[in-house]
PDB file of N, CA and C in Angstrom:
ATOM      1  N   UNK A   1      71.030 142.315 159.788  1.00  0.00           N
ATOM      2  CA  UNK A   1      70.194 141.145 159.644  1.00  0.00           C
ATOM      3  C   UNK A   1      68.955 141.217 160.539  1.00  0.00           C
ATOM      4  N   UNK A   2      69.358 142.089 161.580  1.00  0.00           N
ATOM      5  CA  UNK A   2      67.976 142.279 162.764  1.00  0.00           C
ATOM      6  C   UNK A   2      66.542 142.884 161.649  1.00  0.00           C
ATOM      7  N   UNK A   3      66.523 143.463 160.386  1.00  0.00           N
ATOM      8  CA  UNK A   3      65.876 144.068 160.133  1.00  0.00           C
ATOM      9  C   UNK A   3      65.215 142.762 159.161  1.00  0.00           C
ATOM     10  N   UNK A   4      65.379 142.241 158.922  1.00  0.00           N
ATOM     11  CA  UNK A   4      64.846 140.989 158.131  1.00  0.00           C
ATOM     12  C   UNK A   4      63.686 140.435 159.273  1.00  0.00           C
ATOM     13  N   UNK A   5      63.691 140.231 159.805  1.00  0.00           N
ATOM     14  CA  UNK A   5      62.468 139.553 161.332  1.00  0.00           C
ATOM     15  C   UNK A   5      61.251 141.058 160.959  1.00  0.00           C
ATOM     16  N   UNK A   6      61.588 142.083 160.490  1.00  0.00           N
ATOM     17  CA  UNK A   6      60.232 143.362 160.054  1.00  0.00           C
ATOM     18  C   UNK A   6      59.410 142.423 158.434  1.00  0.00           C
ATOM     19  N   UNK A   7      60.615 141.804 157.884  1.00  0.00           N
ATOM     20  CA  UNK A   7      60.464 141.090 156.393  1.00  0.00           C
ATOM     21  C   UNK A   7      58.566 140.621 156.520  1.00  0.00           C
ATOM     22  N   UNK A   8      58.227 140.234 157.464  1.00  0.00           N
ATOM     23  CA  UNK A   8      56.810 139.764 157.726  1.00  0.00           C
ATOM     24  C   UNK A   8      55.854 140.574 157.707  1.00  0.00           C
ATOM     25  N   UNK A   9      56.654 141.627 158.733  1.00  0.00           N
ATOM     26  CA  UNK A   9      55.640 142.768 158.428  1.00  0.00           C
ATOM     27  C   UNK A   9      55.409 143.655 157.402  1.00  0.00           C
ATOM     28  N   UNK A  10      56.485 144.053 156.894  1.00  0.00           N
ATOM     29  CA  UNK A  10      56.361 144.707 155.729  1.00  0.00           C
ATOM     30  C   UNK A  10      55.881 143.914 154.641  1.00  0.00           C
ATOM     31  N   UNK A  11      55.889 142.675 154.313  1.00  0.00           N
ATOM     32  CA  UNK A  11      55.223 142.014 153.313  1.00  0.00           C
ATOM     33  C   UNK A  11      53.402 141.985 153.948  1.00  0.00           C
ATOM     34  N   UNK A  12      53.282 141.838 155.113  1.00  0.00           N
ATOM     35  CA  UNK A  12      51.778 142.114 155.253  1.00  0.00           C
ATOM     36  C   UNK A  12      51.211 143.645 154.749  1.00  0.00           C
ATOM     37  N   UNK A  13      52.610 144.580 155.214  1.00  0.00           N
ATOM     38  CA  UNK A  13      51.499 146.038 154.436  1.00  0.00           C
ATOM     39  C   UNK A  13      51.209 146.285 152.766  1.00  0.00           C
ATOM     40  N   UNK A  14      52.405 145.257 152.368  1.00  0.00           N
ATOM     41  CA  UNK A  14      52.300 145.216 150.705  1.00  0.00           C
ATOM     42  C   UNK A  14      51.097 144.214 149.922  1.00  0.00           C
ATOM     43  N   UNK A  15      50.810 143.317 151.486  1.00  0.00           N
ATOM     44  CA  UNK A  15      49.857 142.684 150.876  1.00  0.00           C
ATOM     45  C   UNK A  15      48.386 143.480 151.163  1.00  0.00           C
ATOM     46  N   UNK A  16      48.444 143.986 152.182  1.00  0.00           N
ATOM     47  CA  UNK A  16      47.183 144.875 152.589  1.00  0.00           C
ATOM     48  C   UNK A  16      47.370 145.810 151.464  1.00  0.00           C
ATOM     49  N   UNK A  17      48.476 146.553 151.118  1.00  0.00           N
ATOM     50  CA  UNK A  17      48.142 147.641 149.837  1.00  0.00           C
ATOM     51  C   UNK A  17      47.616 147.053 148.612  1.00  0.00           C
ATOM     52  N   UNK A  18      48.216 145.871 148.376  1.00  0.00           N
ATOM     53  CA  UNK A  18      47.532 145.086 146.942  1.00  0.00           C
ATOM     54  C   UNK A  18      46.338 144.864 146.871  1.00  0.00           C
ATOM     55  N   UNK A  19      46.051 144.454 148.299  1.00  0.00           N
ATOM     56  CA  UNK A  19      44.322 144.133 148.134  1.00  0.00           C
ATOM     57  C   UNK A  19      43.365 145.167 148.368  1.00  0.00           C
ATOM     58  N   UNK A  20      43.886 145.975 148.456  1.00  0.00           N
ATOM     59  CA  UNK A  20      42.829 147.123 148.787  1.00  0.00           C
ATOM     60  C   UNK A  20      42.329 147.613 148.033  1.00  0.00           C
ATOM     61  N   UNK A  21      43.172 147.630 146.579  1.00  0.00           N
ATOM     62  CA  UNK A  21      42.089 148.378 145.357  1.00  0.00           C
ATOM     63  C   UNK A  21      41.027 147.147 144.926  1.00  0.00           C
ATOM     64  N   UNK A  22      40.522 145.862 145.446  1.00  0.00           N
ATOM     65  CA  UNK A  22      39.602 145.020 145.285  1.00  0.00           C
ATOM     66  C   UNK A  22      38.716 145.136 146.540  1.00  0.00           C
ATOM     67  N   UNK A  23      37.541 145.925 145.904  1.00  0.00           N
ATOM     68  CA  UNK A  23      36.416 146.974 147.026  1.00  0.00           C
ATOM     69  C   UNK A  23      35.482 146.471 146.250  1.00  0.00           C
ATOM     70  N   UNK A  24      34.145 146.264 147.080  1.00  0.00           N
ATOM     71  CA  UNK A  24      32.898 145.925 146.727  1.00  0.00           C
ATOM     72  C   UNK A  24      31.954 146.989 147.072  1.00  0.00           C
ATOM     73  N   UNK A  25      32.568 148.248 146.885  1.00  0.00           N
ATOM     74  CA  UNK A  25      31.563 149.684 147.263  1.00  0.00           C
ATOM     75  C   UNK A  25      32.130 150.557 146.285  1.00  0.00           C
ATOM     76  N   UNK A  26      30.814 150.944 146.105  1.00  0.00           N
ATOM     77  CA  UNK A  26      31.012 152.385 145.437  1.00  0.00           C
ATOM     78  C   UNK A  26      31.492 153.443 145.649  1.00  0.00           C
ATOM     79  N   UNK A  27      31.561 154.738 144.810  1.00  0.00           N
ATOM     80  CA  UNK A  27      32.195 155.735 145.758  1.00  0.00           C
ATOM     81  C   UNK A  27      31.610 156.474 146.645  1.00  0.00           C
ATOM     82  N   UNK A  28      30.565 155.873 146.917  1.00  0.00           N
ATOM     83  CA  UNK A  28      29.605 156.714 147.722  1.00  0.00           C
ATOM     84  C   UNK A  28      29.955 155.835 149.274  1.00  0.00           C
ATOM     85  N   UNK A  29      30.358 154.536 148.738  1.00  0.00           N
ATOM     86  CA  UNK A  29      30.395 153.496 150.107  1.00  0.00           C
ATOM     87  C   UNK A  29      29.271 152.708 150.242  1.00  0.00           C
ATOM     88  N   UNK A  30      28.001 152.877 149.282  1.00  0.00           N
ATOM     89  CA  UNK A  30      27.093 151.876 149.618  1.00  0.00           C
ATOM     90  C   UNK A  30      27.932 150.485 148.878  1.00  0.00           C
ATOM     91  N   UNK A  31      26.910 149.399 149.155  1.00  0.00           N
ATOM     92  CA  UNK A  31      27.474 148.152 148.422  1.00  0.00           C
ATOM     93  C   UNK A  31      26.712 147.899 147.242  1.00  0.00           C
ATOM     94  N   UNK A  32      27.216 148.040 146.040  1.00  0.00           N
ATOM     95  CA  UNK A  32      26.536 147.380 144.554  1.00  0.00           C
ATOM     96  C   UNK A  32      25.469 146.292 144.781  1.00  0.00           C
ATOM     97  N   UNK A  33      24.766 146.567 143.797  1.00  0.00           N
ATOM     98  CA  UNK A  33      23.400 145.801 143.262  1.00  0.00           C
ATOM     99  C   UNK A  33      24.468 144.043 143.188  1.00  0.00           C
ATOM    100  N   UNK A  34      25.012 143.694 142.721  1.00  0.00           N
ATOM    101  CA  UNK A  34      26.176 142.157 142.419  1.00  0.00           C
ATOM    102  C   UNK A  34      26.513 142.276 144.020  1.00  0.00           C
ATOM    103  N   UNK A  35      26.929 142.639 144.631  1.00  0.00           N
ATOM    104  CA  UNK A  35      27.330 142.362 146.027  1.00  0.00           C
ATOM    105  C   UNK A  35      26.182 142.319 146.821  1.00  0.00           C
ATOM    106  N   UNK A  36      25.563 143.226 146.927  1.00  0.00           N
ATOM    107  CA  UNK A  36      24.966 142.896 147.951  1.00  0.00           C
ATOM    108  C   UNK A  36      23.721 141.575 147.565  1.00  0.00           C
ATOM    109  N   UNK A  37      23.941 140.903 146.858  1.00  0.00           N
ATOM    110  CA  UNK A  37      22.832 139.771 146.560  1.00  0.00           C
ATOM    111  C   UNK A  37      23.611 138.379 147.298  1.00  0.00           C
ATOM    112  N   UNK A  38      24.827 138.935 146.911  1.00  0.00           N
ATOM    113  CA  UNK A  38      25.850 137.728 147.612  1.00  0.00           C
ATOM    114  C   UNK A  38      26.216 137.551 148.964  1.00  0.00           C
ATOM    115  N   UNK A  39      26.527 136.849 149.591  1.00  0.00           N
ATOM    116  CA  UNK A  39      26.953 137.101 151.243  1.00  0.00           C
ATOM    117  C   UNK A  39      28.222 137.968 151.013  1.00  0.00           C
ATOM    118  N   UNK A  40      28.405 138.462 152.123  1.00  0.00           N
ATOM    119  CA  UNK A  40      29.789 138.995 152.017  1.00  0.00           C
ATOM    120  C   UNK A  40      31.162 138.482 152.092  1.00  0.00           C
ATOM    121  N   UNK A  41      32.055 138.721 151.667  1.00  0.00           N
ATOM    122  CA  UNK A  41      33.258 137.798 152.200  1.00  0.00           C
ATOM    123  C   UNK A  41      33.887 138.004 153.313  1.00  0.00           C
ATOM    124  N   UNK A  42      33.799 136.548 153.799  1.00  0.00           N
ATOM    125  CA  UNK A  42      35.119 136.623 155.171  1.00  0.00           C
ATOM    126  C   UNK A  42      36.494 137.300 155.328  1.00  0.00           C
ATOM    127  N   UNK A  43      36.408 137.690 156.052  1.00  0.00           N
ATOM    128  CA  UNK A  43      37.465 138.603 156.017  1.00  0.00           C
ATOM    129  C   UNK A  43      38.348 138.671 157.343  1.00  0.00           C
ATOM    130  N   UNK A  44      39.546 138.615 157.531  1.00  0.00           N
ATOM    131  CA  UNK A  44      40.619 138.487 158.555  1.00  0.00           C
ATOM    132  C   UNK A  44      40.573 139.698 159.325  1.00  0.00           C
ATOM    133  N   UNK A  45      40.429 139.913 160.334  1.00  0.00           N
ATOM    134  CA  UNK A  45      40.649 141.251 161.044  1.00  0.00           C
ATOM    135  C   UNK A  45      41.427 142.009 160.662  1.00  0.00           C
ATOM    136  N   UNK A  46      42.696 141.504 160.502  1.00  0.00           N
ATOM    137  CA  UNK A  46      43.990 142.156 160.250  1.00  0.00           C
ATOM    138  C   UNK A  46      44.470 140.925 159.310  1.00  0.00           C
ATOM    139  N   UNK A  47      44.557 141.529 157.447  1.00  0.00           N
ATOM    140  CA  UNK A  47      44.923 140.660 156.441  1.00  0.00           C
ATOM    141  C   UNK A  47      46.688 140.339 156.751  1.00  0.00           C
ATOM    142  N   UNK A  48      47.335 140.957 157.603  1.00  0.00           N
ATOM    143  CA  UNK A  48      48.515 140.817 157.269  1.00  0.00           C
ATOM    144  C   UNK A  48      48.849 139.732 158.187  1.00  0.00           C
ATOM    145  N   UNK A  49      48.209 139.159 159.105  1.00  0.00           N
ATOM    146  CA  UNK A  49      48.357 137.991 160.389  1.00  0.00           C
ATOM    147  C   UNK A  49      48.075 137.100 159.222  1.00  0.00           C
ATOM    148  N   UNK A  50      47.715 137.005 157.876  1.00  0.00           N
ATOM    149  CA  UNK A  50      47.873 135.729 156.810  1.00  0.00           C
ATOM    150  C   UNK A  50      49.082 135.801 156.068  1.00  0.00           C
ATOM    151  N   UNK A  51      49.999 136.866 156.860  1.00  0.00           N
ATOM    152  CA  UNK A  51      51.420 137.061 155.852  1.00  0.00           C
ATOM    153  C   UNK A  51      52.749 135.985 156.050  1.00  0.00           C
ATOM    154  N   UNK A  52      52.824 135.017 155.023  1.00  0.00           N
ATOM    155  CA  UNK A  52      53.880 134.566 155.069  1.00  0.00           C
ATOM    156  C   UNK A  52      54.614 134.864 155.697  1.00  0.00           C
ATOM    157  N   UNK A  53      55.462 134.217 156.694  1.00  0.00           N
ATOM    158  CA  UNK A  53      56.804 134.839 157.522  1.00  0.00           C
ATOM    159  C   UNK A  53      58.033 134.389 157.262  1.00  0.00           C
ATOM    160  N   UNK A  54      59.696 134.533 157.054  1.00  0.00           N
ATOM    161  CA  UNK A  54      60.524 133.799 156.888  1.00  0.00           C
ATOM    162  C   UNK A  54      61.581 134.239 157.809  1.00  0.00           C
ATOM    163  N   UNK A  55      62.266 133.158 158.540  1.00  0.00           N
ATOM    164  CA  UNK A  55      63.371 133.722 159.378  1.00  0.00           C
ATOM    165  C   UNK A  55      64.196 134.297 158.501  1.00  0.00           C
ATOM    166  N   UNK A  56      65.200 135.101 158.849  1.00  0.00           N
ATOM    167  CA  UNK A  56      66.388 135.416 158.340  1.00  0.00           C
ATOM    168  C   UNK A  56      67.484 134.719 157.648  1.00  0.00           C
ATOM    169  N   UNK A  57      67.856 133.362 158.402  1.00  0.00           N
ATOM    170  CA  UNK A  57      68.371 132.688 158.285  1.00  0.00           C
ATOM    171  C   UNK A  57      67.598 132.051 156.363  1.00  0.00           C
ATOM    172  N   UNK A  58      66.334 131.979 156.955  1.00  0.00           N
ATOM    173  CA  UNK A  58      66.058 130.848 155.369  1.00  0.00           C
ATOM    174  C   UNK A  58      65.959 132.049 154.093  1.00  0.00           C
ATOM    175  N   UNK A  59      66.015 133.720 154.455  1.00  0.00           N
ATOM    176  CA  UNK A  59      66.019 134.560 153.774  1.00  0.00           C
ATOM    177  C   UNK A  59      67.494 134.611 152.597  1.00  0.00           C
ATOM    178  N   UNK A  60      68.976 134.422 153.988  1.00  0.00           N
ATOM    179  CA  UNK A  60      69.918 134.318 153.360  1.00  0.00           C
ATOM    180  C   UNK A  60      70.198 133.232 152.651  1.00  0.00           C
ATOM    181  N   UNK A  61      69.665 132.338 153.027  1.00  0.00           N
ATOM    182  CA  UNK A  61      69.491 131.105 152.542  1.00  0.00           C
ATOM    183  C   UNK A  61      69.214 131.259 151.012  1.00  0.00           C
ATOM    184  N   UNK A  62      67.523 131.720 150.784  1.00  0.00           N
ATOM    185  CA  UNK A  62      66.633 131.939 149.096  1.00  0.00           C
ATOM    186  C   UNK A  62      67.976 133.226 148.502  1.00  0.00           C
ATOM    187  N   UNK A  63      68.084 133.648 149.482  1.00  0.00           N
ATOM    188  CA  UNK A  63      68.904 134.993 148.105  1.00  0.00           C
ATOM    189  C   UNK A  63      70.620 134.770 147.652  1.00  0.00           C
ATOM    190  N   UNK A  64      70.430 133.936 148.381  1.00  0.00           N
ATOM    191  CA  UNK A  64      72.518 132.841 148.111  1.00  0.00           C
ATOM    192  C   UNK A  64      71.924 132.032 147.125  1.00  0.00           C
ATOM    193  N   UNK A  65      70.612 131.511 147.214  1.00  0.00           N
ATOM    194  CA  UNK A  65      70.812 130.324 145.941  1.00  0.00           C
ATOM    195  C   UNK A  65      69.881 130.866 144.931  1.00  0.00           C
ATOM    196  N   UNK A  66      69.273 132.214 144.759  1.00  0.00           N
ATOM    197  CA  UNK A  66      69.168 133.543 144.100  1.00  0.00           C
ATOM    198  C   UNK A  66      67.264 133.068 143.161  1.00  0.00           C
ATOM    199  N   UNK A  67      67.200 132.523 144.481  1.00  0.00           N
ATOM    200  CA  UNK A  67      65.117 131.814 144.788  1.00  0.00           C
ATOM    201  C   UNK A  67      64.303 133.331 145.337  1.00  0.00           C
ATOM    202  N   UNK A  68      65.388 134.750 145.538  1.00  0.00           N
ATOM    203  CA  UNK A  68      64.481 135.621 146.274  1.00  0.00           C
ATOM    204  C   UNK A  68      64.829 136.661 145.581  1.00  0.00           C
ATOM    205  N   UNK A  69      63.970 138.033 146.124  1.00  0.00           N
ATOM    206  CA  UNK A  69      64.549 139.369 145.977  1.00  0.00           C
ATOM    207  C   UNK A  69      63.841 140.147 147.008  1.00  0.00           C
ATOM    208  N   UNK A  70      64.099 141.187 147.690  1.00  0.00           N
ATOM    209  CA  UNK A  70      63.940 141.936 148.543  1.00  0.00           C
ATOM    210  C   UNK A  70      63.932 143.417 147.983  1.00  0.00           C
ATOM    211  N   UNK A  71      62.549 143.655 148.890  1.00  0.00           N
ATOM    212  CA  UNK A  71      62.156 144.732 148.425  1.00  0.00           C
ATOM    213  C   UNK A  71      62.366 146.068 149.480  1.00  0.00           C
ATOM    214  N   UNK A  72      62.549 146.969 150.213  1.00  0.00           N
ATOM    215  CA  UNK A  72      62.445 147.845 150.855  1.00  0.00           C
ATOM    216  C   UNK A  72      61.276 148.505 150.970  1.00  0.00           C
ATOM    217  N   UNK A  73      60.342 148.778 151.738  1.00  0.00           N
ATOM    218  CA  UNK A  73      59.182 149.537 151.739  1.00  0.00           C
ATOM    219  C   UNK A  73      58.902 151.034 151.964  1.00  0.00           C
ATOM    220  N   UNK A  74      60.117 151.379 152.496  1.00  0.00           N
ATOM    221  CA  UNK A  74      60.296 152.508 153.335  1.00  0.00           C
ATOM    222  C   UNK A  74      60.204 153.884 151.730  1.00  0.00           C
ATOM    223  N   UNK A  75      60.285 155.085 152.407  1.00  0.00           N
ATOM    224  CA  UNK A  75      60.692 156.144 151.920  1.00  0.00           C
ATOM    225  C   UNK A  75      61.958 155.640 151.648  1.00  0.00           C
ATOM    226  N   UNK A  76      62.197 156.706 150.024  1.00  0.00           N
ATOM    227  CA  UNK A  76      63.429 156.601 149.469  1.00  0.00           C
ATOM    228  C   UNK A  76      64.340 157.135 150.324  1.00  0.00           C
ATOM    229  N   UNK A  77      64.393 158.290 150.420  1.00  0.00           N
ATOM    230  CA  UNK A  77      65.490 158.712 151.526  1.00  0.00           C
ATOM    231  C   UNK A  77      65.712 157.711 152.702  1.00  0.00           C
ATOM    232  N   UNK A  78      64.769 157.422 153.433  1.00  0.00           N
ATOM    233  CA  UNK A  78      65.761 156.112 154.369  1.00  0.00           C
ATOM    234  C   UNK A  78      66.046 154.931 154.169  1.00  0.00           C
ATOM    235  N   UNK A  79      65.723 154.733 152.947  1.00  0.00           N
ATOM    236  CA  UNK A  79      66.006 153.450 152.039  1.00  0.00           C
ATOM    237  C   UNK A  79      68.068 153.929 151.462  1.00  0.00           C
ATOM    238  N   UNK A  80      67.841 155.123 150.999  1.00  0.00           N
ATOM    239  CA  UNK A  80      69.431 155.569 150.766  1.00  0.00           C
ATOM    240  C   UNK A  80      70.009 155.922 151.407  1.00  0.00           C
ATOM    241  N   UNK A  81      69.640 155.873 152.935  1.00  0.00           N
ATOM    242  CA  UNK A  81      70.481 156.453 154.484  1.00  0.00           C
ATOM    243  C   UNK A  81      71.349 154.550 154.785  1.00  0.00           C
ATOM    244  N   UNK A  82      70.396 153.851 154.587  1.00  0.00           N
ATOM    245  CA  UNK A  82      70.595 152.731 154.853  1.00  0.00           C
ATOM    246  C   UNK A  82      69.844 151.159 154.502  1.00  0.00           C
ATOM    247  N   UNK A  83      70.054 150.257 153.702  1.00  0.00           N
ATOM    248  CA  UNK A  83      69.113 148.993 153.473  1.00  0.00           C
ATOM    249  C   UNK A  83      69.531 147.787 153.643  1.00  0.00           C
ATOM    250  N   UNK A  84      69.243 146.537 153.587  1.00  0.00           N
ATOM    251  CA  UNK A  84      69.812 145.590 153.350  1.00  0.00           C
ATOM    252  C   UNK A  84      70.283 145.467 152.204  1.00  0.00           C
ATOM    253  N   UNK A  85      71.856 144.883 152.088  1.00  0.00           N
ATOM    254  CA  UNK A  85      72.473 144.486 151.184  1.00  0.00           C
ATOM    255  C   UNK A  85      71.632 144.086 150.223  1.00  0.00           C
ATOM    256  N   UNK A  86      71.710 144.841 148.707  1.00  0.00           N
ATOM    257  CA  UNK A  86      70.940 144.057 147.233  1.00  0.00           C
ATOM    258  C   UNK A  86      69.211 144.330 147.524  1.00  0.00           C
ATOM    259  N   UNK A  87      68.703 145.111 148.693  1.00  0.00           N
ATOM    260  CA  UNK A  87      67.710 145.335 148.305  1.00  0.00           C
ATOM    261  C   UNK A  87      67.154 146.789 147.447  1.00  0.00           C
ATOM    262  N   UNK A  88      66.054 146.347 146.845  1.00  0.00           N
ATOM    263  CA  UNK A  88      65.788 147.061 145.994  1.00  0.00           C
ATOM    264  C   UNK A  88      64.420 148.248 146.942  1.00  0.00           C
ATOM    265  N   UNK A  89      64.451 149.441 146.252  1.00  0.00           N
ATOM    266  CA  UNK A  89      63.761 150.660 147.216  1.00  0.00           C
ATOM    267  C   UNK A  89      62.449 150.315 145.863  1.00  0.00           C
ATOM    268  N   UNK A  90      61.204 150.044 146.845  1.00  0.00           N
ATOM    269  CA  UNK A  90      59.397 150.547 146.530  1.00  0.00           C
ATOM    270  C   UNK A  90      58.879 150.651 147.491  1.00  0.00           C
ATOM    271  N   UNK A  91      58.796 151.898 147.787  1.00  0.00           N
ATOM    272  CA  UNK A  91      57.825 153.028 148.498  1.00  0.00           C
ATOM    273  C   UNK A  91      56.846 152.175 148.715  1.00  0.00           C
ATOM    274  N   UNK A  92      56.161 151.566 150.044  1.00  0.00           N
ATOM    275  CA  UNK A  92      55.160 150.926 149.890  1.00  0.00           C
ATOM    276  C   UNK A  92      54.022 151.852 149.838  1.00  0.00           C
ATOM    277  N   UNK A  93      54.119 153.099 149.279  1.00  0.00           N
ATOM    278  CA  UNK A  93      52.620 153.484 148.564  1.00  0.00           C
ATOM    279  C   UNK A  93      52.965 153.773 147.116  1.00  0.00           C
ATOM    280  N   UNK A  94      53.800 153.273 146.249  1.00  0.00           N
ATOM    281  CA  UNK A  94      53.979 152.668 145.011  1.00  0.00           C
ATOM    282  C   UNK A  94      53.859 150.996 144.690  1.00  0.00           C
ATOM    283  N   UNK A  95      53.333 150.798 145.348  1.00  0.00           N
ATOM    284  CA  UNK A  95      53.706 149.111 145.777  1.00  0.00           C
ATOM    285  C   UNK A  95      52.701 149.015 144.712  1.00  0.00           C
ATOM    286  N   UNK A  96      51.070 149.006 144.610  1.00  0.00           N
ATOM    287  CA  UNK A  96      50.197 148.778 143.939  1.00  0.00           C
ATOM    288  C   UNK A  96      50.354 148.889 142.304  1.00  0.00           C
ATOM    289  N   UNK A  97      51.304 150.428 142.183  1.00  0.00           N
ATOM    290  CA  UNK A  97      51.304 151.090 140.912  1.00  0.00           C
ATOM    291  C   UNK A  97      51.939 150.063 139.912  1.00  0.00           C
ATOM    292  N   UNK A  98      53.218 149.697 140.817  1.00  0.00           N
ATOM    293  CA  UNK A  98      54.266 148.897 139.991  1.00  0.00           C
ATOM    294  C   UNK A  98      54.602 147.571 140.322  1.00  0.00           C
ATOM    295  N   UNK A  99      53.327 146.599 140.698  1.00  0.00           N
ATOM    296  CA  UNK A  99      53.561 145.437 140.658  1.00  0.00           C
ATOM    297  C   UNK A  99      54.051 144.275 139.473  1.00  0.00           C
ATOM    298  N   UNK A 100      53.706 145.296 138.499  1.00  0.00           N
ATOM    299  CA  UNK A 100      54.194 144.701 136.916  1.00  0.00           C
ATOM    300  C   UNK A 100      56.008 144.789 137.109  1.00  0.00           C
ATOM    301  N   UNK A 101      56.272 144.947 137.983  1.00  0.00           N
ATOM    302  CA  UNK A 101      57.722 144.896 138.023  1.00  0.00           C
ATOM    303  C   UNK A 101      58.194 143.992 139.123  1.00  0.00           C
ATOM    304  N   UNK A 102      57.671 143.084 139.656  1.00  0.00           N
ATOM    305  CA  UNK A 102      57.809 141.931 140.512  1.00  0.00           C
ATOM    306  C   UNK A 102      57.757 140.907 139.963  1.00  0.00           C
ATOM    307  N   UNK A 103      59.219 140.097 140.316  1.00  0.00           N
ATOM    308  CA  UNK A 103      59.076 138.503 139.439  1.00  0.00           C
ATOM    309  C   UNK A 103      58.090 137.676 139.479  1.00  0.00           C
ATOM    310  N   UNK A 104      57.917 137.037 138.538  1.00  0.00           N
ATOM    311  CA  UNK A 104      57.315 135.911 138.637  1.00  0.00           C
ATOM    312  C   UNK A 104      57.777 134.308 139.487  1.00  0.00           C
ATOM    313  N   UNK A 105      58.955 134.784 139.094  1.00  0.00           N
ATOM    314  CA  UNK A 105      59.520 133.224 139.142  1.00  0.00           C
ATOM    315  C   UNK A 105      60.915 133.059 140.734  1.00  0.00           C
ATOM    316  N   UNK A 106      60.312 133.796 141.989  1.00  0.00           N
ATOM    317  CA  UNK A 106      61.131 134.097 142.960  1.00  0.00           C
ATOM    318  C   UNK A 106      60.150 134.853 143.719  1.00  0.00           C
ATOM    319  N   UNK A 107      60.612 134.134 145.085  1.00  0.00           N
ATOM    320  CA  UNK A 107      60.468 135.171 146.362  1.00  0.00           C
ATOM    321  C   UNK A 107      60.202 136.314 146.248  1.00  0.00           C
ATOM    322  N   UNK A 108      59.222 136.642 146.951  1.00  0.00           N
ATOM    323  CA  UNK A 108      59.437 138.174 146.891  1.00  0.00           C
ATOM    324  C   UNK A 108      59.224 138.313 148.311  1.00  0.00           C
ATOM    325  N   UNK A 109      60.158 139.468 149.266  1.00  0.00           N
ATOM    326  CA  UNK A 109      60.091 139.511 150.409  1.00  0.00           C
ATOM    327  C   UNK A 109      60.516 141.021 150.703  1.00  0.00           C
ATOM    328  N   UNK A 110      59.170 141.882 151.585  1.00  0.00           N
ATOM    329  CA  UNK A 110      58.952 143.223 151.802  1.00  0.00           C
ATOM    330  C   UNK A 110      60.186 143.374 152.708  1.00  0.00           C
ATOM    331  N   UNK A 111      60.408 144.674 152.974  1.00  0.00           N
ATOM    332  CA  UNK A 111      60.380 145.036 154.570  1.00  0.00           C
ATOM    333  C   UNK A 111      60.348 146.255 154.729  1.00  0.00           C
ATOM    334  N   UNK A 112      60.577 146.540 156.183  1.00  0.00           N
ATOM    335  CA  UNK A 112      59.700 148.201 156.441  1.00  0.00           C
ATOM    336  C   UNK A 112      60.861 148.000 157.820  1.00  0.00           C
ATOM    337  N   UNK A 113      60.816 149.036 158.431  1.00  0.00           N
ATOM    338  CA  UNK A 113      61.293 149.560 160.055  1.00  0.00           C
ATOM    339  C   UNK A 113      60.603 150.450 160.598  1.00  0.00           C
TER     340      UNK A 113
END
């Protein structure tokens, strides 16, 4: 259960991976003719200090009354050495590829070690 309190963090790197393919530069790195007319957007130092957090406790809580699902972030291999009970293994550098496979209708809660 100690590994659920990472649940924050690892949902901040899944959220930093999601947002990252939404870039206002080219591949060169300058900024587009549409952007740069606009101000730029504000932006958090570190996007993942906007990451939802949930104790453990309200974790077992959503996945007993079956409001959640848990994801693993890690490499497969230490995802199959060891995980939390019922969680499911995405590589958080597949995270982006296969978001079409995340509920709609439930929790979704990362984690990493």
């Amino acid at each position: 259960m100690r590994k659920l309190f990472l649940t924050a963090a690892a949902a901040a790197c899944a959220a930093a991976a999601l947002l990252a393919g939404c870039k206002a530069t080219d591949t060169a790195g300058n900024l587009n003719a549409a952007a740069s007319q606009a101000a730029p957007p504000a932006q958090a130092a570190n996007p993942a200090e906007d990451a939802r957090r949930i104790t453990a406790a309200e974790l077992k809580q959503k996945l007993d009354a079956g409001e959640a699902v848990v994801y693993d972030t890690r490499a497969k291999p230490a995802y199959d050495l060891e995980h939390i009970k019922g969680a499911l293994s995405m590589p958080s550098n597949e995270v982006a590829a296969r978001t079409g496979e995340l509920p709609k209708d439930k929790l979704i809660v990362f984690y990493c070690t």
